[in-house]
Structures are given as C-alpha cells and as structure tokens.
C-alpha atoms as a PDB file:
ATOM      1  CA  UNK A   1       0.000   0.000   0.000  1.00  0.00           C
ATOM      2  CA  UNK A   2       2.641   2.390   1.003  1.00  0.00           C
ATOM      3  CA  UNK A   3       4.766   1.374  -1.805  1.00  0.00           C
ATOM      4  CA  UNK A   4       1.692   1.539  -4.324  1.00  0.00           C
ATOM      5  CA  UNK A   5       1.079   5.675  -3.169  1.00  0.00           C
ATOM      6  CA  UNK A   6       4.927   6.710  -3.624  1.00  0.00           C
ATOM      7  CA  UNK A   7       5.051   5.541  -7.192  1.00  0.00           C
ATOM      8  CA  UNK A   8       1.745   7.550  -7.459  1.00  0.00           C
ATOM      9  CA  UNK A   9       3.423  10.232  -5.560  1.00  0.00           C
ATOM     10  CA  UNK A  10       6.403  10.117  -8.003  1.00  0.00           C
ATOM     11  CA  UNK A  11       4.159   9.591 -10.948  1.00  0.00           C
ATOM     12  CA  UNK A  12       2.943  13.138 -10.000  1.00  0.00           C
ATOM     13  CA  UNK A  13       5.681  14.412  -9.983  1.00  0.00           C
ATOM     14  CA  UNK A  14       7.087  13.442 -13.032  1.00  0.00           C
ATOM     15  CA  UNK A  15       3.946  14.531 -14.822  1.00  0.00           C
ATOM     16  CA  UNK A  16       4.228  17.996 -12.919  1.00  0.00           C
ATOM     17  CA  UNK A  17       8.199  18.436 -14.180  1.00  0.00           C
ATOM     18  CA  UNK A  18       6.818  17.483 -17.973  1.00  0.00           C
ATOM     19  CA  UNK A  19       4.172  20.328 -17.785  1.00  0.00           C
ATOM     20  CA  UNK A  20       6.320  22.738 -16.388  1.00  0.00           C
ATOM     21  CA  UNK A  21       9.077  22.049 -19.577  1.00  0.00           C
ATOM     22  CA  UNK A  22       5.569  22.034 -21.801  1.00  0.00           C
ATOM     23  CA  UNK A  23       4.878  25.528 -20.209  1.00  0.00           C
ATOM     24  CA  UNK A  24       8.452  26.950 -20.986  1.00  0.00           C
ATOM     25  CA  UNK A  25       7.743  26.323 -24.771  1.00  0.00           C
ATOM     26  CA  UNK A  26       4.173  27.513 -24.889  1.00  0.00           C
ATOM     27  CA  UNK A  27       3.735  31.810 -25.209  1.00  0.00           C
ATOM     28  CA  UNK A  28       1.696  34.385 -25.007  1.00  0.00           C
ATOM     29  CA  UNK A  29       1.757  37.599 -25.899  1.00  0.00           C
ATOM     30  CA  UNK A  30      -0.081  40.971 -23.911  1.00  0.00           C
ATOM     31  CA  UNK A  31       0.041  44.464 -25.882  1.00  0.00           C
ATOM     32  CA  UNK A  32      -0.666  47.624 -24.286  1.00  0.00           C
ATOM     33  CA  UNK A  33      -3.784  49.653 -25.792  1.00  0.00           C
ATOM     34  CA  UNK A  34      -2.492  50.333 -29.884  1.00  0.00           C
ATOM     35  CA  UNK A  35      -0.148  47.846 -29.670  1.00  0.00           C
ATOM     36  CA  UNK A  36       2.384  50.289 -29.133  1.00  0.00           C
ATOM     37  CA  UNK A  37       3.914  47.729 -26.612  1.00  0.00           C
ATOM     38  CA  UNK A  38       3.974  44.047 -27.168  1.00  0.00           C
ATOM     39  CA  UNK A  39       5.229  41.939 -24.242  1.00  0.00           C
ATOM     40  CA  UNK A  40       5.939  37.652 -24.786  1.00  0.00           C
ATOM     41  CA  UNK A  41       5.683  35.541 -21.988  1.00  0.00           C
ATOM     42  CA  UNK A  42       5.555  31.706 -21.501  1.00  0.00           C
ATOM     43  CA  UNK A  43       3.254  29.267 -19.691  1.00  0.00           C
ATOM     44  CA  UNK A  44       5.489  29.409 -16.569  1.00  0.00           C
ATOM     45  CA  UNK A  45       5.357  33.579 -16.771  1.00  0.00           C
ATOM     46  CA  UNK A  46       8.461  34.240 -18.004  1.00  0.00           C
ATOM     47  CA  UNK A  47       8.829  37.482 -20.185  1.00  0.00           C
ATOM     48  CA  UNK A  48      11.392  36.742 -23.510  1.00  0.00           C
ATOM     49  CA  UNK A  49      10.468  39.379 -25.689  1.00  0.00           C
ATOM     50  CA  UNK A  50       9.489  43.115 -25.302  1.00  0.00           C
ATOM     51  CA  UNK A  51       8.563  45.140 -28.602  1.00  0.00           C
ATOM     52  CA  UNK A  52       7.929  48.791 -28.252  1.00  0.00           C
ATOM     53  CA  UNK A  53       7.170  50.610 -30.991  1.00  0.00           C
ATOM     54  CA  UNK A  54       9.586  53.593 -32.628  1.00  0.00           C
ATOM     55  CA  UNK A  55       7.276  56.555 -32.235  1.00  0.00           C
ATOM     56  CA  UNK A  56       6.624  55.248 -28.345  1.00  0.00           C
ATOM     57  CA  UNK A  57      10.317  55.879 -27.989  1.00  0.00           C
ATOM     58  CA  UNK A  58       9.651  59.848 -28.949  1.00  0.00           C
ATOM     59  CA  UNK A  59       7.266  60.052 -26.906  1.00  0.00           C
ATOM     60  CA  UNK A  60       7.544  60.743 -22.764  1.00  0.00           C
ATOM     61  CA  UNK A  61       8.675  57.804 -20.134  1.00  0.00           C
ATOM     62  CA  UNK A  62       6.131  57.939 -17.927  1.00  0.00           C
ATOM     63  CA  UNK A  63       3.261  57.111 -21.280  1.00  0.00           C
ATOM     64  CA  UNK A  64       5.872  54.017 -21.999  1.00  0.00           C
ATOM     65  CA  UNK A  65       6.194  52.876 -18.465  1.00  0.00           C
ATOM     66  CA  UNK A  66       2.564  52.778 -18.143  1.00  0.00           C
ATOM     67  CA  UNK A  67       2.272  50.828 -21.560  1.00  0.00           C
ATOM     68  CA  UNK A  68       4.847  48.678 -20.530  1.00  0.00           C
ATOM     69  CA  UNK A  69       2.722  47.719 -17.322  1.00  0.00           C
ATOM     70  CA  UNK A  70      -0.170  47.608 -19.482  1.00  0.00           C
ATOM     71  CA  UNK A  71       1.135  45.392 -21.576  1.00  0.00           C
ATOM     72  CA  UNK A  72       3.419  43.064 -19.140  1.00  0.00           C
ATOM     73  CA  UNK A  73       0.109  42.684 -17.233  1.00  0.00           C
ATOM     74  CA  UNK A  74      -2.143  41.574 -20.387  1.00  0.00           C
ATOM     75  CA  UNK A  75       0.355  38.896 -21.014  1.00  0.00           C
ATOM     76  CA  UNK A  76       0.864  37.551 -17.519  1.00  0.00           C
ATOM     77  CA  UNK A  77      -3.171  36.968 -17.307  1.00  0.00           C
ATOM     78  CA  UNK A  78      -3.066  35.329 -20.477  1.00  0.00           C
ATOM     79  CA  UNK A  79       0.359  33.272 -19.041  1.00  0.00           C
ATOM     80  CA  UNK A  80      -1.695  32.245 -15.648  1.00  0.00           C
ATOM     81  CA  UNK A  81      -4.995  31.314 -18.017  1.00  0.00           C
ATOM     82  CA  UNK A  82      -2.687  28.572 -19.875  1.00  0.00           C
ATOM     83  CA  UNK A  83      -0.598  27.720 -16.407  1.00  0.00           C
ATOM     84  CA  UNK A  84      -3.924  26.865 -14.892  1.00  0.00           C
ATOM     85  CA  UNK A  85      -5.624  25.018 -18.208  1.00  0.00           C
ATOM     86  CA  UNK A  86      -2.468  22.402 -18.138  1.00  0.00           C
ATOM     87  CA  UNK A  87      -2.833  21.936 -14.118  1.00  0.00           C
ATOM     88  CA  UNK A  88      -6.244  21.292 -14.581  1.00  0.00           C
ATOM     89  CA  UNK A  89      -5.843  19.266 -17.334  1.00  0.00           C
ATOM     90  CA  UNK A  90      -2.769  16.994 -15.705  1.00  0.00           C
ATOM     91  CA  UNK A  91      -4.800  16.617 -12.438  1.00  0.00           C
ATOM     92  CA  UNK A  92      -7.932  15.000 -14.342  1.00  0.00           C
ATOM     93  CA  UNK A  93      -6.124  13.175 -15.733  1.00  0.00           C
ATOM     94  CA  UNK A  94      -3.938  11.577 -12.129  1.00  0.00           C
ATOM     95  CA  UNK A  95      -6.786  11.959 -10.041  1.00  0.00           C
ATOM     96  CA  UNK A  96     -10.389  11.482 -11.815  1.00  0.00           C
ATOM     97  CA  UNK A  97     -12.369  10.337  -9.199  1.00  0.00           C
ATOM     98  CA  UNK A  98     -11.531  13.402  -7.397  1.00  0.00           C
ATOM     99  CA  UNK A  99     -12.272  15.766  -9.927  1.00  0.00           C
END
C-alpha cells in the first residue's frame, strides 16, 4: 500500500516536471492599448520578448512605463490562463475520481 502511493506520488511528480518544460515552450503575448507595446511571456510567466514601438520611444517615459505595465500585465493573465488550463488538465487526468 505504502509502496503503491509513492510511485503515485512520483508519478505526479514526473507529470508535474513534464508540464512545467511544456509551459516553458508555450507563449503568449499581452500588448498595451495600440499595440504600441507588445510583451511575450511563456506558460510558466516568463517574459522573452518586449517590442515597443519607434514613435513610443519619442514620446515621454512615464506614457511608456505605463504601456509597458499595461502590456506586461495583459500577457501575464493570459500566461496564468494557460498555467492553470495544463494543471487542470494533468490533475484529471492523475486523479479522476476526485475531480
């Protein structure tokens, strides 16, 4: 019995490390109103790429900073959206009775 729940336990595991590397190669991208500001993030809410556009640069900092917010936050909502969708997804499928 004990031995049959920690190869469960380390089942889970093992499924969790796989969606976490699935995550790191899945992205989404947030833009900040005009898509003056484009902001890529993966699954596990990493940023890799931030695009701002040329005539942003012109204009003041503070009108880019709050784009950049804007647009960091859009993407991180659509990051934790996808995070949560492959959770869900790998804990149906290790624990349907429970779900």
């Amino acid at each position: 019995m004990f031995g049959d729940m920690m190869g469960k336990l380390q089942q889970m595991k093992q499924e969790m490390d796989n969606i976490k590397q699935r995550l790191d190669t899945i992205t989404v991208d947030g833009e900040a109103p005009g898509g003056k500001v484009k902001v890529t993030v993966t699954g596990n809410r990493k940023v890799t790429d931030i695009q701002v556009a040329e005539e942003l640069l012109q204009e003041d900092k503070e009108q880019l900073e709050d784009f950049l917010v804007m647009a960091v936050n859009s993407a991180l909502a659509k990051a934790d959206q996808v995070n949560e969708a492959e959770m869900q997804g790998a804990a149906k499928g290790m624990m349907p009775g429970l779900m």
